[in-house]
Every structure is written in C-alpha cells, then in structure tokens.
PDB file of N, CA and C in Angstrom:
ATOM      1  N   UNK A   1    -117.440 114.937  52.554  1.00  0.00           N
ATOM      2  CA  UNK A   1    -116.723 114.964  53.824  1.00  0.00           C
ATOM      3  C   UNK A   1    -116.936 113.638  54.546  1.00  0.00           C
ATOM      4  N   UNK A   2    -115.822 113.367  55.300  1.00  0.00           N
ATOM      5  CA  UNK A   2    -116.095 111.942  56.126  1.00  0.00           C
ATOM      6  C   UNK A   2    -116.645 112.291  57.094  1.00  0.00           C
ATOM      7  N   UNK A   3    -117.515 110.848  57.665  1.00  0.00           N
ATOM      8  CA  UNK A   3    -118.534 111.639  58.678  1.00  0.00           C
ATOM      9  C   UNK A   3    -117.130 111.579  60.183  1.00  0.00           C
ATOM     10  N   UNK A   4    -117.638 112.681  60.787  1.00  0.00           N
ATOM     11  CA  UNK A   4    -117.206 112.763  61.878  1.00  0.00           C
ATOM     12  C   UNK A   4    -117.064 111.126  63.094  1.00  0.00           C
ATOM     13  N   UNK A   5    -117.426 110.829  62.918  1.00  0.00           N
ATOM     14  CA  UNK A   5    -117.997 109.162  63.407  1.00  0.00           C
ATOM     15  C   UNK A   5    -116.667 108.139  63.232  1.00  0.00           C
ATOM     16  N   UNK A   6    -116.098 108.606  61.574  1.00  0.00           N
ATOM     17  CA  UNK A   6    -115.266 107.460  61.267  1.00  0.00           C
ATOM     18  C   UNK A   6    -114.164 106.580  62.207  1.00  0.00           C
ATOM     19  N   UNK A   7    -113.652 107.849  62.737  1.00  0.00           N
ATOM     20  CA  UNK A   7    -112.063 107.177  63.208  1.00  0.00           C
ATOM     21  C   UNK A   7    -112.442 106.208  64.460  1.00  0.00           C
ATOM     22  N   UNK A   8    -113.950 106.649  64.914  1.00  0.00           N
ATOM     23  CA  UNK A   8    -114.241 105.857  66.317  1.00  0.00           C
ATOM     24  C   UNK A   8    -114.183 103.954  65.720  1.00  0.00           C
ATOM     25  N   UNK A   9    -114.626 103.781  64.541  1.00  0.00           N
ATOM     26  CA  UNK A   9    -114.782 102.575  64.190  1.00  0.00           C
ATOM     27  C   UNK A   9    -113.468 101.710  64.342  1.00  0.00           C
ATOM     28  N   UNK A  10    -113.326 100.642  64.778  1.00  0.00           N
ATOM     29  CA  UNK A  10    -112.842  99.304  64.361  1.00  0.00           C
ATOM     30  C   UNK A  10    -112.818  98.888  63.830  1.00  0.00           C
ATOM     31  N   UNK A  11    -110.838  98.514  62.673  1.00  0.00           N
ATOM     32  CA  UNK A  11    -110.665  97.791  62.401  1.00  0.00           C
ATOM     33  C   UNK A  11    -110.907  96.109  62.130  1.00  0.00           C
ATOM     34  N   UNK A  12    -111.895  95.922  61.735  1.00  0.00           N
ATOM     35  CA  UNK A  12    -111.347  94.387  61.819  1.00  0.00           C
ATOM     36  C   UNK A  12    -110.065  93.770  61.532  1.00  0.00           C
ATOM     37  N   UNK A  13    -109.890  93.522  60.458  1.00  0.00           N
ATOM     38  CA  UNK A  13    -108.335  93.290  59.640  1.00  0.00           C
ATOM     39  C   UNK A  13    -107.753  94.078  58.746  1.00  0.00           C
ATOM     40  N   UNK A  14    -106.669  94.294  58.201  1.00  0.00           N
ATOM     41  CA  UNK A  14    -105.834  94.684  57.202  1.00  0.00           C
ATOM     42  C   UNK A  14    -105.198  93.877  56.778  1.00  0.00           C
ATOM     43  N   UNK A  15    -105.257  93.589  55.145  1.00  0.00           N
ATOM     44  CA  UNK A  15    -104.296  92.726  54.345  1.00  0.00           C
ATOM     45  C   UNK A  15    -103.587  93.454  53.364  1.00  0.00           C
ATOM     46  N   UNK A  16    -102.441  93.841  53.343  1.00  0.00           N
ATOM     47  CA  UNK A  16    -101.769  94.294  52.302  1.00  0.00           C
ATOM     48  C   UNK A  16    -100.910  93.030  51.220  1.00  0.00           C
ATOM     49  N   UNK A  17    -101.485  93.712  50.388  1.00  0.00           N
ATOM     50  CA  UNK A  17    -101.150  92.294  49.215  1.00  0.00           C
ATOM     51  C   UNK A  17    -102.125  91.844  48.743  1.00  0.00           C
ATOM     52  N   UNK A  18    -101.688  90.924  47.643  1.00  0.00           N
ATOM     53  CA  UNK A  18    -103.117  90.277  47.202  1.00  0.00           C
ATOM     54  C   UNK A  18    -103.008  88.707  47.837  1.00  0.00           C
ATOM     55  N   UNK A  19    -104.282  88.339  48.047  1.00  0.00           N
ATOM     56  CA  UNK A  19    -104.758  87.070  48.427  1.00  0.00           C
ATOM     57  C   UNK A  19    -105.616  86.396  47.454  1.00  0.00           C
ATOM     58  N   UNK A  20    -105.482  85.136  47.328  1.00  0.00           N
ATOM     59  CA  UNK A  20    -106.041  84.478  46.290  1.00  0.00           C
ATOM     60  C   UNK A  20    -107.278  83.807  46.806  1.00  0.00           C
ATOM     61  N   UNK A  21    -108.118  83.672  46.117  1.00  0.00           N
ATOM     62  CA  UNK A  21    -109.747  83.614  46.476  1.00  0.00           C
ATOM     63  C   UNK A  21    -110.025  82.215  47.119  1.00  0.00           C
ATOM     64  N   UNK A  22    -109.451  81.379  47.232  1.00  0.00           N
ATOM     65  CA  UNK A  22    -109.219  80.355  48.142  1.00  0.00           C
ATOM     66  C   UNK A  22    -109.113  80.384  49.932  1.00  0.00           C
ATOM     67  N   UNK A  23    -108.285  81.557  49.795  1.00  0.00           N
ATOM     68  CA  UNK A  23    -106.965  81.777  51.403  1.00  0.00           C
ATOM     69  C   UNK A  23    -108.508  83.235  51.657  1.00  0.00           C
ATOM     70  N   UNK A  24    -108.900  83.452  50.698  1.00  0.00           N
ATOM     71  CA  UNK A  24    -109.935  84.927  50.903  1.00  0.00           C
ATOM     72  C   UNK A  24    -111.108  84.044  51.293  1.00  0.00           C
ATOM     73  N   UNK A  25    -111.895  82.883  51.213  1.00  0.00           N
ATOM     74  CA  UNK A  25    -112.721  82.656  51.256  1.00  0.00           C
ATOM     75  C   UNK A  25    -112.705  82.107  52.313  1.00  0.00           C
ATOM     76  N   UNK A  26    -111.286  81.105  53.086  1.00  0.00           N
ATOM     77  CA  UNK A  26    -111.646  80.848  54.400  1.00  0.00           C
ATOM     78  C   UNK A  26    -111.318  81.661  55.314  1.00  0.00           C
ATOM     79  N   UNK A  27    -110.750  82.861  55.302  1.00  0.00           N
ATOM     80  CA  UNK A  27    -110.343  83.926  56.014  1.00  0.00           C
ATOM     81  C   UNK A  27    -112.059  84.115  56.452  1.00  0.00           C
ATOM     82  N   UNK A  28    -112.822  84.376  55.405  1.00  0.00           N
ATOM     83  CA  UNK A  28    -113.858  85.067  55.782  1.00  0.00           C
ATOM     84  C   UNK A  28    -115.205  84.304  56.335  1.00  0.00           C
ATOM     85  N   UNK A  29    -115.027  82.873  55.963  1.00  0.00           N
ATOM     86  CA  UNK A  29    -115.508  81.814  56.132  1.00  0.00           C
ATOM     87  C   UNK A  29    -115.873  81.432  57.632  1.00  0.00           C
ATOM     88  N   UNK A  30    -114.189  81.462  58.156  1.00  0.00           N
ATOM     89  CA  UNK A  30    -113.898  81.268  59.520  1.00  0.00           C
ATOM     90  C   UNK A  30    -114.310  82.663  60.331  1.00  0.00           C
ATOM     91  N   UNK A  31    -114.043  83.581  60.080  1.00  0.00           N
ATOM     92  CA  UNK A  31    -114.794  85.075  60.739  1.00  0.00           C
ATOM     93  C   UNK A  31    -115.792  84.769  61.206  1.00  0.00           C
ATOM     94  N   UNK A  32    -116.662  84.508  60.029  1.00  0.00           N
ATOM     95  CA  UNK A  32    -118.056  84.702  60.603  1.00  0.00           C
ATOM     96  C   UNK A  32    -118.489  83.165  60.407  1.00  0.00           C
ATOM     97  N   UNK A  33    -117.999  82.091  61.454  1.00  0.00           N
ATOM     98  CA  UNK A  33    -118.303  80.681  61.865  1.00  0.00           C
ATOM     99  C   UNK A  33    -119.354  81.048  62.165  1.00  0.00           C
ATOM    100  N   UNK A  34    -120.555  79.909  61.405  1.00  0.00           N
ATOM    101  CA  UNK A  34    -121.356  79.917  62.192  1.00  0.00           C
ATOM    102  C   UNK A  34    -122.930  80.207  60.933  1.00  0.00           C
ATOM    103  N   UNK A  35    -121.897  81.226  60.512  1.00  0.00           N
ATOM    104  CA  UNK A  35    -123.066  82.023  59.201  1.00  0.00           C
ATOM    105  C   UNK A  35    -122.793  81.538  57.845  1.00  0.00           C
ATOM    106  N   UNK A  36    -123.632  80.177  57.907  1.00  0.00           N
ATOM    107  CA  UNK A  36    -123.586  79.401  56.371  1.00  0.00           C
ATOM    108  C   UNK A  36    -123.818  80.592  55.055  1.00  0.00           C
ATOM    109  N   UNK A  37    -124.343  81.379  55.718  1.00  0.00           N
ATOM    110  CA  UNK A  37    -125.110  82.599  54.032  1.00  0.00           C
ATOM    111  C   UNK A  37    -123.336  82.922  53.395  1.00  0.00           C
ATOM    112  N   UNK A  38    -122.389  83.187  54.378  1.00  0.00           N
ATOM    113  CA  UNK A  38    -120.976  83.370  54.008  1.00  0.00           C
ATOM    114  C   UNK A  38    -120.676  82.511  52.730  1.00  0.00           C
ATOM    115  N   UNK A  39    -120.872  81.207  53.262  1.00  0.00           N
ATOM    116  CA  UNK A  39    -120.184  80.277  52.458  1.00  0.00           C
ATOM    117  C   UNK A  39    -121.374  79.607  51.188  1.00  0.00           C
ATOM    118  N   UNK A  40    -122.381  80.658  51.432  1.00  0.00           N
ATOM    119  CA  UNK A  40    -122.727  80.074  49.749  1.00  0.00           C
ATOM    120  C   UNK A  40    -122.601  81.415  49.089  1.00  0.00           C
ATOM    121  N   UNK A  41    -122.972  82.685  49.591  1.00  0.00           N
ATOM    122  CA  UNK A  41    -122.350  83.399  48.916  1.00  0.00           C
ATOM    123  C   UNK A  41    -121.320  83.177  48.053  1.00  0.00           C
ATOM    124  N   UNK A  42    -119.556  82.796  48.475  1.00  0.00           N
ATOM    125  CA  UNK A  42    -118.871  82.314  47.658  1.00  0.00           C
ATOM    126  C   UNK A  42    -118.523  81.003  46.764  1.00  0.00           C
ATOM    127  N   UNK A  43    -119.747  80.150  47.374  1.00  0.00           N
ATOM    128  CA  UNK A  43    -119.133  78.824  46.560  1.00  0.00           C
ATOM    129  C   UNK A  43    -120.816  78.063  46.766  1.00  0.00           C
ATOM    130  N   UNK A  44    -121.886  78.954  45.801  1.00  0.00           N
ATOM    131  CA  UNK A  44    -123.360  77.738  46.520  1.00  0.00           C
ATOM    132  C   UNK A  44    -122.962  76.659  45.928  1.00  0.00           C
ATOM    133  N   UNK A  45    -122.083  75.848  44.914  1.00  0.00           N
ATOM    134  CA  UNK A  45    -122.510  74.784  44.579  1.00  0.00           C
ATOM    135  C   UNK A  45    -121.957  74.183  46.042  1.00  0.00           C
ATOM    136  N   UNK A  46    -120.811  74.144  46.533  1.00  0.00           N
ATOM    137  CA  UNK A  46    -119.786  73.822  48.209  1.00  0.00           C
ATOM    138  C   UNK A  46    -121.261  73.971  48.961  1.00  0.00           C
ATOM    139  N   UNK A  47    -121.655  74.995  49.078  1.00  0.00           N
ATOM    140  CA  UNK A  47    -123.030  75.230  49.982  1.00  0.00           C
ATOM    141  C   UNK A  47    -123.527  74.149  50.045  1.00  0.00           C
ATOM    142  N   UNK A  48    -124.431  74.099  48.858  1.00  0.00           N
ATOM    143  CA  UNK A  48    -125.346  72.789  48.428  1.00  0.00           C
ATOM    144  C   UNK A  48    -125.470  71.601  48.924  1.00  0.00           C
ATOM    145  N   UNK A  49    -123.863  71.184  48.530  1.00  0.00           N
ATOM    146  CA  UNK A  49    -123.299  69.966  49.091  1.00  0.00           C
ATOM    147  C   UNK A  49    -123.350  69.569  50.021  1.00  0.00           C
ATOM    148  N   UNK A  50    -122.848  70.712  50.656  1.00  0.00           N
ATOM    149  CA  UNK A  50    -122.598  70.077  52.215  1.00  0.00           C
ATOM    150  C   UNK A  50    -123.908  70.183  53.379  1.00  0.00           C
ATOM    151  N   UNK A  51    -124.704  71.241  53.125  1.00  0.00           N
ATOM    152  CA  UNK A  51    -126.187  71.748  53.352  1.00  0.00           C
ATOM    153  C   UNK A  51    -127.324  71.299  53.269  1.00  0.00           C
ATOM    154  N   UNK A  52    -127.179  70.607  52.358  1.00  0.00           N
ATOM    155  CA  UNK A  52    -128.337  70.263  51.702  1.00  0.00           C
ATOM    156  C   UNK A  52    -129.535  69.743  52.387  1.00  0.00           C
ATOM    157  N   UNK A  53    -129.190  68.724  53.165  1.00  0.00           N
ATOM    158  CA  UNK A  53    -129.856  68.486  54.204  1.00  0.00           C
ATOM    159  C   UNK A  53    -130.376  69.347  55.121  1.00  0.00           C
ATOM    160  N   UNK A  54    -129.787  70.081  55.481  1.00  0.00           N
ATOM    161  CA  UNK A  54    -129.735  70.858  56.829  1.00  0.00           C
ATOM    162  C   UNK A  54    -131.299  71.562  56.177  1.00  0.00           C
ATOM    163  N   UNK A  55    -131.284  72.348  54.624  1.00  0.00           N
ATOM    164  CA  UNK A  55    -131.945  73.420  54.420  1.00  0.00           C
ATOM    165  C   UNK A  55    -133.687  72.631  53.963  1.00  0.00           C
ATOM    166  N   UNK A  56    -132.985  71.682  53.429  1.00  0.00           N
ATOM    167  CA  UNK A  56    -134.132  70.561  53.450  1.00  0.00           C
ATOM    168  C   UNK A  56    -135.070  70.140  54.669  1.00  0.00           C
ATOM    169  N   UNK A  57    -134.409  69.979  56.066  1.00  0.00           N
ATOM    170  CA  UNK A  57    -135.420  69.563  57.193  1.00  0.00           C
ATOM    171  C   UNK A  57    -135.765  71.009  57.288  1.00  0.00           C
ATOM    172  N   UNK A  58    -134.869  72.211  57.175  1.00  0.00           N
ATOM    173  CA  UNK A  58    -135.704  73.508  57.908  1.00  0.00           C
ATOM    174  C   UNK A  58    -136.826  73.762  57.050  1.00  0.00           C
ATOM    175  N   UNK A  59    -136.996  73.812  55.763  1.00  0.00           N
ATOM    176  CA  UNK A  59    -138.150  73.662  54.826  1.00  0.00           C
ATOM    177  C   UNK A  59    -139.140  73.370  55.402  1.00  0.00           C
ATOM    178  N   UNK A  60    -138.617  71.635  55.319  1.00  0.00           N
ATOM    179  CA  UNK A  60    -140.358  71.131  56.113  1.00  0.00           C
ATOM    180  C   UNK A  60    -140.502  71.403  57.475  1.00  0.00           C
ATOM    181  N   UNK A  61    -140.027  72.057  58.336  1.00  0.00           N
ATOM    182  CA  UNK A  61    -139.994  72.292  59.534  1.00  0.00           C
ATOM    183  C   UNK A  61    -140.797  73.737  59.403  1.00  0.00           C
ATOM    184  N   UNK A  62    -140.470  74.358  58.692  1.00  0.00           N
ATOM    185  CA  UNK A  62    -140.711  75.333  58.177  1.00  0.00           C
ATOM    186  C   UNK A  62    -141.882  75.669  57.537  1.00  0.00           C
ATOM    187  N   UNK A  63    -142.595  74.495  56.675  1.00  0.00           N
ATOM    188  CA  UNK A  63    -143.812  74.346  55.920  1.00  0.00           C
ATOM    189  C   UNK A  63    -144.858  73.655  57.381  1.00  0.00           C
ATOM    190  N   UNK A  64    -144.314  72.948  58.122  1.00  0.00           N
ATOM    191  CA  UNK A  64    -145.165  71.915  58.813  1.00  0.00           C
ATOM    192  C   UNK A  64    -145.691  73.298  60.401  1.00  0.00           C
ATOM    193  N   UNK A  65    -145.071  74.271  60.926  1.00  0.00           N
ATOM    194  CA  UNK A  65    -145.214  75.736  61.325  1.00  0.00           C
ATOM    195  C   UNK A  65    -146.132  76.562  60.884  1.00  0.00           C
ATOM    196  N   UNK A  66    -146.160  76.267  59.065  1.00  0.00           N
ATOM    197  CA  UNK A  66    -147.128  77.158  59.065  1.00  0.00           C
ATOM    198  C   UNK A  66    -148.603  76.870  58.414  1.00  0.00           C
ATOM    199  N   UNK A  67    -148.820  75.191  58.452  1.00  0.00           N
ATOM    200  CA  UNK A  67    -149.817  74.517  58.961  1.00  0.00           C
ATOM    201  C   UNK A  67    -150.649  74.186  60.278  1.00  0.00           C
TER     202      UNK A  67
END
C-alpha cells in the first residue's frame, strides 16, 4: 500500500520522453548548484579536472585541523 503521506509530496520535475545523458546531466547538475558530489557522481574524470585543486587544499586543510 502507498503510504498515506504520498500525495502531500512535491513534485520537483516531470520529463516525458527520453533525454540524453548530456541534457540529463546538466539538468541535474544545475538543480543542485552548488553540490560538486552531483557532478562527479556523473562524470569523476570532469570532476577531477576541474576540482582538483579545490579537494587538494581541503585535504591539507583538513590534515593540518587534525594536527
């Protein structure tokens, strides 16, 4: 049985049709601006690239905290 709860929820979007994993990845990309985990989820090597740095100072920022 569905829980009683359901119908109160929100929609986010509806896409009828198919979308190709390109047009799907910045759809979802852009949603949730902000939340890099999105965008390596679908593409870590893209992650990597562009990141790399970023995950690199939080490391040692990160190591040098818990010294």
């Amino acid at each position: 049985m569905p829980n009683k709860d359901s119908h109160t929820k929100i929609k986010l979007w509806r896409i009828d049709g198919n979308v190709d994993l390109e047009n799907w990845i910045n759809l979802i990309t852009f949603f949730y601006k902000g939340n890099e985990m999105v965008y390596e989820y679908f593409d870590p090597v893209g992650f990597e690239d562009k990141f790399e740095l970023r995950v690199r100072d939080f490391e040692a920022w990160k190591k040098q905290q818990e010294s």
